[in-house]
N, C-alpha and C. Protein backbone atom coordinates (compact mmCIF):
# COMPACT_ATOMS: atom_id res chain seq x y z
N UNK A 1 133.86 85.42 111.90
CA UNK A 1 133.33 86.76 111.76
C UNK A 1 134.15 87.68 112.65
N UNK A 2 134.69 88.55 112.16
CA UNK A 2 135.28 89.52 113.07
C UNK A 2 134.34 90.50 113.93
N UNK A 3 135.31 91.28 114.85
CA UNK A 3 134.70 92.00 115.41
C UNK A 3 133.56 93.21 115.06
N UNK A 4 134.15 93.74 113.68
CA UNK A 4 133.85 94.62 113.04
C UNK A 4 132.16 94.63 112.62
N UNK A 5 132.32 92.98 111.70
CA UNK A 5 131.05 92.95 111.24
C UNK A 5 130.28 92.41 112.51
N UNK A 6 130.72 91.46 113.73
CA UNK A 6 129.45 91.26 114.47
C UNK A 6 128.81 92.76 114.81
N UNK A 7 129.52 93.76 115.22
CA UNK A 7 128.95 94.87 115.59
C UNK A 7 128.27 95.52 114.08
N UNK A 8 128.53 95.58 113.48
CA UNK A 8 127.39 96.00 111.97
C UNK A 8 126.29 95.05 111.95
N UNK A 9 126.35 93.51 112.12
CA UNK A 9 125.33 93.19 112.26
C UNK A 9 124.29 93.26 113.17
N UNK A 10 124.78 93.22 114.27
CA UNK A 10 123.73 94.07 115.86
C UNK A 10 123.20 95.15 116.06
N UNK A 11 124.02 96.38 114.32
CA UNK A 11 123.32 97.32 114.38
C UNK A 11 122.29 97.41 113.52
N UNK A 12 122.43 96.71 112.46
CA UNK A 12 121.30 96.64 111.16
C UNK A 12 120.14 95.63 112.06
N UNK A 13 120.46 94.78 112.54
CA UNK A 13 119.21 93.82 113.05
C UNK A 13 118.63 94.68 114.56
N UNK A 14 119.11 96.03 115.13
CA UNK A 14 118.62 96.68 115.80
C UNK A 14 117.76 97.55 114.74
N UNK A 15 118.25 97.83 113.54
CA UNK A 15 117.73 99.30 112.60
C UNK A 15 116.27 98.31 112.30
N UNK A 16 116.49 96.68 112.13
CA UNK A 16 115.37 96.19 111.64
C UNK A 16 114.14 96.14 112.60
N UNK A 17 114.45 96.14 113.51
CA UNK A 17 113.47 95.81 114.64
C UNK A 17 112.83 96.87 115.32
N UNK A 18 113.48 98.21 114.71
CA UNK A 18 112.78 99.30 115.14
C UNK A 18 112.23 99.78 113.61
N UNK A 19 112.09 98.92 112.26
CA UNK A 19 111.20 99.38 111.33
C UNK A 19 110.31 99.43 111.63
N UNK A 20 109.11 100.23 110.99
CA UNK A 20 107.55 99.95 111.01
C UNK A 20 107.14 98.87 110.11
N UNK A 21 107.95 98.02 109.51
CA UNK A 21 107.37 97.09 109.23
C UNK A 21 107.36 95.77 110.59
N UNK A 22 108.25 95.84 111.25
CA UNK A 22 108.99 94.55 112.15
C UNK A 22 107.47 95.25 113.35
N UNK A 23 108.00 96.39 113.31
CA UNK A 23 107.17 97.06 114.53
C UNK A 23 105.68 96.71 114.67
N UNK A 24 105.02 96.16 113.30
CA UNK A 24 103.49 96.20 113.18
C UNK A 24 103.45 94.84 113.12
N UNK A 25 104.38 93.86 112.58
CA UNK A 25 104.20 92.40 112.88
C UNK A 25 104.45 92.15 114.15
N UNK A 26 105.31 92.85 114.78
CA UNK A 26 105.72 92.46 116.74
C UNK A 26 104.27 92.79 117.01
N UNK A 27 103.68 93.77 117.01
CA UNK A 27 101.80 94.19 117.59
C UNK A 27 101.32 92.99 117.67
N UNK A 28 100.83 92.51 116.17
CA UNK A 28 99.80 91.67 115.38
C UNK A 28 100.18 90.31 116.82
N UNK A 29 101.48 90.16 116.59
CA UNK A 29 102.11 88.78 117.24
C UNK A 29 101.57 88.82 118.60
N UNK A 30 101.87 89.75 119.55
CA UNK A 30 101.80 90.39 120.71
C UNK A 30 100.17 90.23 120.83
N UNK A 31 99.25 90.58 119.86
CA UNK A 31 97.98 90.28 119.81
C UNK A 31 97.57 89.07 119.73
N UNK A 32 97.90 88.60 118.95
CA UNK A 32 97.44 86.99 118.51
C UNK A 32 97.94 85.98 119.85
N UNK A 33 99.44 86.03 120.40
CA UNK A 33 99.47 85.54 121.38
C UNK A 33 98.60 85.39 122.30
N UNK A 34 97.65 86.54 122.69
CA UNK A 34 96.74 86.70 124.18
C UNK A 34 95.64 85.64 123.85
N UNK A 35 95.65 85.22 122.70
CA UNK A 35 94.44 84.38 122.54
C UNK A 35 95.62 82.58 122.01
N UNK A 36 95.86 82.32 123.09
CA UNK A 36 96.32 80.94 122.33
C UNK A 36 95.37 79.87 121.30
N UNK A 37 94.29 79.96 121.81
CA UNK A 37 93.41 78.42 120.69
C UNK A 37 93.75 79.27 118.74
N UNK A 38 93.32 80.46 119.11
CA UNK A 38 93.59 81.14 118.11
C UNK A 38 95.10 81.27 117.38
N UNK A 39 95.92 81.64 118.37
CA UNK A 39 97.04 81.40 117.83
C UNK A 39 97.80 79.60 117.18
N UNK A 40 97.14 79.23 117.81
CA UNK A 40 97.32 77.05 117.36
C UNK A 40 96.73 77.30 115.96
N UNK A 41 95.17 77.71 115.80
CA UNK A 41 94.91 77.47 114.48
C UNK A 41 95.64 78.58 113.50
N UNK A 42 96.16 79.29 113.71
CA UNK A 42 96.74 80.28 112.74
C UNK A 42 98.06 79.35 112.19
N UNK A 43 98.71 79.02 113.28
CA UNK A 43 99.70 78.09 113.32
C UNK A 43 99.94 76.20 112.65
N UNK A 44 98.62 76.26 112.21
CA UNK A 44 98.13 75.64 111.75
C UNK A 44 97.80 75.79 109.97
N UNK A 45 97.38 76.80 110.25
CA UNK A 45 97.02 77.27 108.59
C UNK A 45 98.78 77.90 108.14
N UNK A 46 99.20 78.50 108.77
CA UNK A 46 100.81 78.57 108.06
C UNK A 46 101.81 77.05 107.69
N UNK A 47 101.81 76.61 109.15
CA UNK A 47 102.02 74.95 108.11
C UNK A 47 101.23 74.42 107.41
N UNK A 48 100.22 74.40 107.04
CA UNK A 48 99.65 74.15 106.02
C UNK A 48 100.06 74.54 104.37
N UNK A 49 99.86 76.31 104.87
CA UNK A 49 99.72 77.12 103.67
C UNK A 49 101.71 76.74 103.27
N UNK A 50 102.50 76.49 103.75
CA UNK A 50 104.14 76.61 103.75
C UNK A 50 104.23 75.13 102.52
N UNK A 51 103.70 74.33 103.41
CA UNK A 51 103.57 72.84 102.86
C UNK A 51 102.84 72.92 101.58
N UNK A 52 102.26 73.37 101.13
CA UNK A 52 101.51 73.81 100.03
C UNK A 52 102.53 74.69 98.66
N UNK A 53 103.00 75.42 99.55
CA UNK A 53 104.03 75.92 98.56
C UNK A 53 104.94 75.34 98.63
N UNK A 54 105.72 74.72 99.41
CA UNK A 54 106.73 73.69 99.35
C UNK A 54 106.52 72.45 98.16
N UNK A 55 105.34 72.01 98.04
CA UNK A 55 104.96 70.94 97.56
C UNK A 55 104.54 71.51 95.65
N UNK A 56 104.50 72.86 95.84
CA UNK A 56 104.48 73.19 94.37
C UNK A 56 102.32 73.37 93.84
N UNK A 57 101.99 73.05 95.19
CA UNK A 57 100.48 73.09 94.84
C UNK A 57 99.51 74.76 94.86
N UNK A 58 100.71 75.33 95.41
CA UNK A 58 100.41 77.38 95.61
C UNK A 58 99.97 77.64 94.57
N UNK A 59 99.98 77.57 93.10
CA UNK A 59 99.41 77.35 92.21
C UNK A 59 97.61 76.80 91.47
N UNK A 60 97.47 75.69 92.26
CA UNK A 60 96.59 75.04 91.99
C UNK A 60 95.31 75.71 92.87
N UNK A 61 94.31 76.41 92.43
CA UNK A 61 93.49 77.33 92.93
C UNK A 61 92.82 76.66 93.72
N UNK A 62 92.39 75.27 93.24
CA UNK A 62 91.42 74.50 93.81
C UNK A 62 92.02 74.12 95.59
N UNK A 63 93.62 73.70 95.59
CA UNK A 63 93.65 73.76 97.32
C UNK A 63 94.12 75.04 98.13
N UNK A 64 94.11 75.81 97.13
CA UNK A 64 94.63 77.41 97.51
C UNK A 64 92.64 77.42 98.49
N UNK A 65 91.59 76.94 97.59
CA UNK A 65 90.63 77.70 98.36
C UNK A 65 90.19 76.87 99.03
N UNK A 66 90.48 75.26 99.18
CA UNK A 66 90.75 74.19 99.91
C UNK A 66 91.23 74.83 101.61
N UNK A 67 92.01 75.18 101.33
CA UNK A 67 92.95 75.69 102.99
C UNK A 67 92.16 76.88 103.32
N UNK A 68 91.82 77.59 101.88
CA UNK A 68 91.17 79.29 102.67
C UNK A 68 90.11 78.87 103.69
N UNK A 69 88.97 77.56 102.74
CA UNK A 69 88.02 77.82 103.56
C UNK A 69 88.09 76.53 104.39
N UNK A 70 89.32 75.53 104.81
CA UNK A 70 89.27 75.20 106.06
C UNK A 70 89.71 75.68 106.63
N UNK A 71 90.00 77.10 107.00
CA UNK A 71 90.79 77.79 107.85
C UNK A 71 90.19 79.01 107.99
N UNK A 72 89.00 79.31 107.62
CA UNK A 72 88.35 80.28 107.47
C UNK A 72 87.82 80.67 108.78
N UNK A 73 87.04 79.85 109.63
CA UNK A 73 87.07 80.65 110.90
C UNK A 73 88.09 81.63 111.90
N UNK A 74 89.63 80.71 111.31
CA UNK A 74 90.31 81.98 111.80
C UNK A 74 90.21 83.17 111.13
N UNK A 75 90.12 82.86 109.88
CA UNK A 75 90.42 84.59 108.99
C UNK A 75 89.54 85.07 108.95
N UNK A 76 88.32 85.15 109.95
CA UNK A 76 87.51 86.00 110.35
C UNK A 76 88.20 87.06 111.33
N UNK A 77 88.64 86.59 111.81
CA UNK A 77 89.23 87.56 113.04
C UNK A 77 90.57 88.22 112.08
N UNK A 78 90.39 89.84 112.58
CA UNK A 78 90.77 91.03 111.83
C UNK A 78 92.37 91.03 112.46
N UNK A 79 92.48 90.45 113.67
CA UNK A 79 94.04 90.37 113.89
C UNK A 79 94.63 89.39 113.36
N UNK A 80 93.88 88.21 112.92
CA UNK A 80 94.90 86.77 112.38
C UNK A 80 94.72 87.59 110.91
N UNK A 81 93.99 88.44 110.18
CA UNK A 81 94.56 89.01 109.17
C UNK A 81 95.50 89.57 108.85
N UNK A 82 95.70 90.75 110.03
CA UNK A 82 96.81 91.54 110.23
C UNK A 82 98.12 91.35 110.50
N UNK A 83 97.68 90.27 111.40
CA UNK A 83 98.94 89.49 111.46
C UNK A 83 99.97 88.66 110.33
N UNK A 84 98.93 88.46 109.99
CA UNK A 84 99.34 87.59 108.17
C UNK A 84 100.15 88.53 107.25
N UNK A 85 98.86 89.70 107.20
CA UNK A 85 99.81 90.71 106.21
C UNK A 85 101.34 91.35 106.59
N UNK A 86 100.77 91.46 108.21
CA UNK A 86 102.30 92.07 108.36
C UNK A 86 103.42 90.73 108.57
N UNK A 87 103.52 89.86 108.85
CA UNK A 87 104.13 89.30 108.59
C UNK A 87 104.37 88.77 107.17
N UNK A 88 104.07 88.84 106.28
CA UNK A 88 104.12 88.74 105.01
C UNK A 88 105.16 89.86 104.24
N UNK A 89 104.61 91.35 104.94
CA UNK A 89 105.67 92.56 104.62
C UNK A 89 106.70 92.19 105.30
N UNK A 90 107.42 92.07 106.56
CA UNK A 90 108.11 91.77 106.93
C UNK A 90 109.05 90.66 106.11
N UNK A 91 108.78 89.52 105.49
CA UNK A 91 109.13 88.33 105.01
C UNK A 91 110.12 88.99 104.04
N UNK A 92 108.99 89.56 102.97
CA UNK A 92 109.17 90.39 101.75
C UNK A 92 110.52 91.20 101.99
N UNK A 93 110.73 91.70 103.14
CA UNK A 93 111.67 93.13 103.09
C UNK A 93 112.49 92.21 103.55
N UNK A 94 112.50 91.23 104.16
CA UNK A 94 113.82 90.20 105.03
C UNK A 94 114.43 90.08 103.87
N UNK A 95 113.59 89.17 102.83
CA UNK A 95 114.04 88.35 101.60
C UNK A 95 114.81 89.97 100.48
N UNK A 96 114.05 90.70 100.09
CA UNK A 96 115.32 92.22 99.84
C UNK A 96 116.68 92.60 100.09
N UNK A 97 116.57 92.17 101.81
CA UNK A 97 117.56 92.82 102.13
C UNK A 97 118.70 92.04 101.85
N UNK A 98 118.08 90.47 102.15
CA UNK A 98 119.06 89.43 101.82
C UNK A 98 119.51 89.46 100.24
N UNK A 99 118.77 89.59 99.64
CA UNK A 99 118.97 89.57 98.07
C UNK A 99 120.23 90.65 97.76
N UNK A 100 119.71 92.18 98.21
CA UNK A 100 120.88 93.02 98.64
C UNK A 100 121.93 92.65 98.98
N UNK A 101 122.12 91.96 100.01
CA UNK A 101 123.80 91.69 100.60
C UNK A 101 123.96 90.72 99.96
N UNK A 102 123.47 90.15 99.42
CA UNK A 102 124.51 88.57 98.45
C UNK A 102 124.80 89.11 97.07
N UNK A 103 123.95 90.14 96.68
CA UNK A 103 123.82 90.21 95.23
C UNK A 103 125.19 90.38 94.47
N UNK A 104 126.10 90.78 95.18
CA UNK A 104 127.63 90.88 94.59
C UNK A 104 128.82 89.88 95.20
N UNK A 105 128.44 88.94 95.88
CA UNK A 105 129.05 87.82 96.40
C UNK A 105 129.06 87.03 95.57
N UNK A 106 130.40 86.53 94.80
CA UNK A 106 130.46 85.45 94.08
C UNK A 106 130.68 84.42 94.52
N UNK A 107 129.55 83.26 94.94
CA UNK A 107 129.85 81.90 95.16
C UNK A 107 129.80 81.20 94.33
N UNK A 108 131.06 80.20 93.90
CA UNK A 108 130.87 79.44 93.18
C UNK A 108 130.31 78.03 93.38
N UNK A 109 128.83 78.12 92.95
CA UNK A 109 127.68 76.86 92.70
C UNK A 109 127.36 76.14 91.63
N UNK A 110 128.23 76.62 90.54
CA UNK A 110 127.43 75.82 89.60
C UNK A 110 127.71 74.52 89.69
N UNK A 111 128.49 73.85 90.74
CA UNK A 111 128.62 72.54 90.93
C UNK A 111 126.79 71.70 91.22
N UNK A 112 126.39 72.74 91.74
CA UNK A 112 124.93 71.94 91.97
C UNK A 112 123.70 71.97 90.34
């Protein structure tokens, strides 16, 4: 990587971190941290919920509400919500931006 682009990239991943999207998941995080037991089970229900879609079962309603409601005492609390969503927007706009910068990069894959 040359010089050029490390400095373009230190500036876009500065432009990202002062979005209001990055900005409202850093809060949520910053929140959820002060309470660790809380933060374990949140941490908990994301490997879960990851493994779930990994495994192709995100689909299947029945363990979609399987996980909701063993995990439901956390998603009572209005910050492990918030936290979710904004990290979720965040994900969303990561996965964009990436889509953006590759979208005219020709790699050749069809070997796979």
């Amino acid at each position: 990587m040359t010089d050029a682009m490390r400095i373009k990239a230190e500036e876009f991943k500065q432009t990202i971190m002062e979005s209001e999207e990055y900005q409202k998941y850093d809060m949520y995080r910053r929140l959820l941290n002060e309470t660790p037991e809380l933060k374990d089970r949140v941490n908990e229900f994301r490997k879960a919920n990851i493994s779930l879609q990994m495994e192709g079962n995100a689909q299947n309603r029945d363990e979609v509400q399987r996980l909701s409601a063993e995990y439901n005492d956390a998603m009572t609390s209005s910050v492990v919500r918030e936290f979710l969503n904004a990290e979720l927007i965040l994900c969303k706009m990561l996965q964009q931006i990436n889509l953006m910068l590759i979208s005219d990069i020709e790699l050749e894959l069809d070997f796979l």
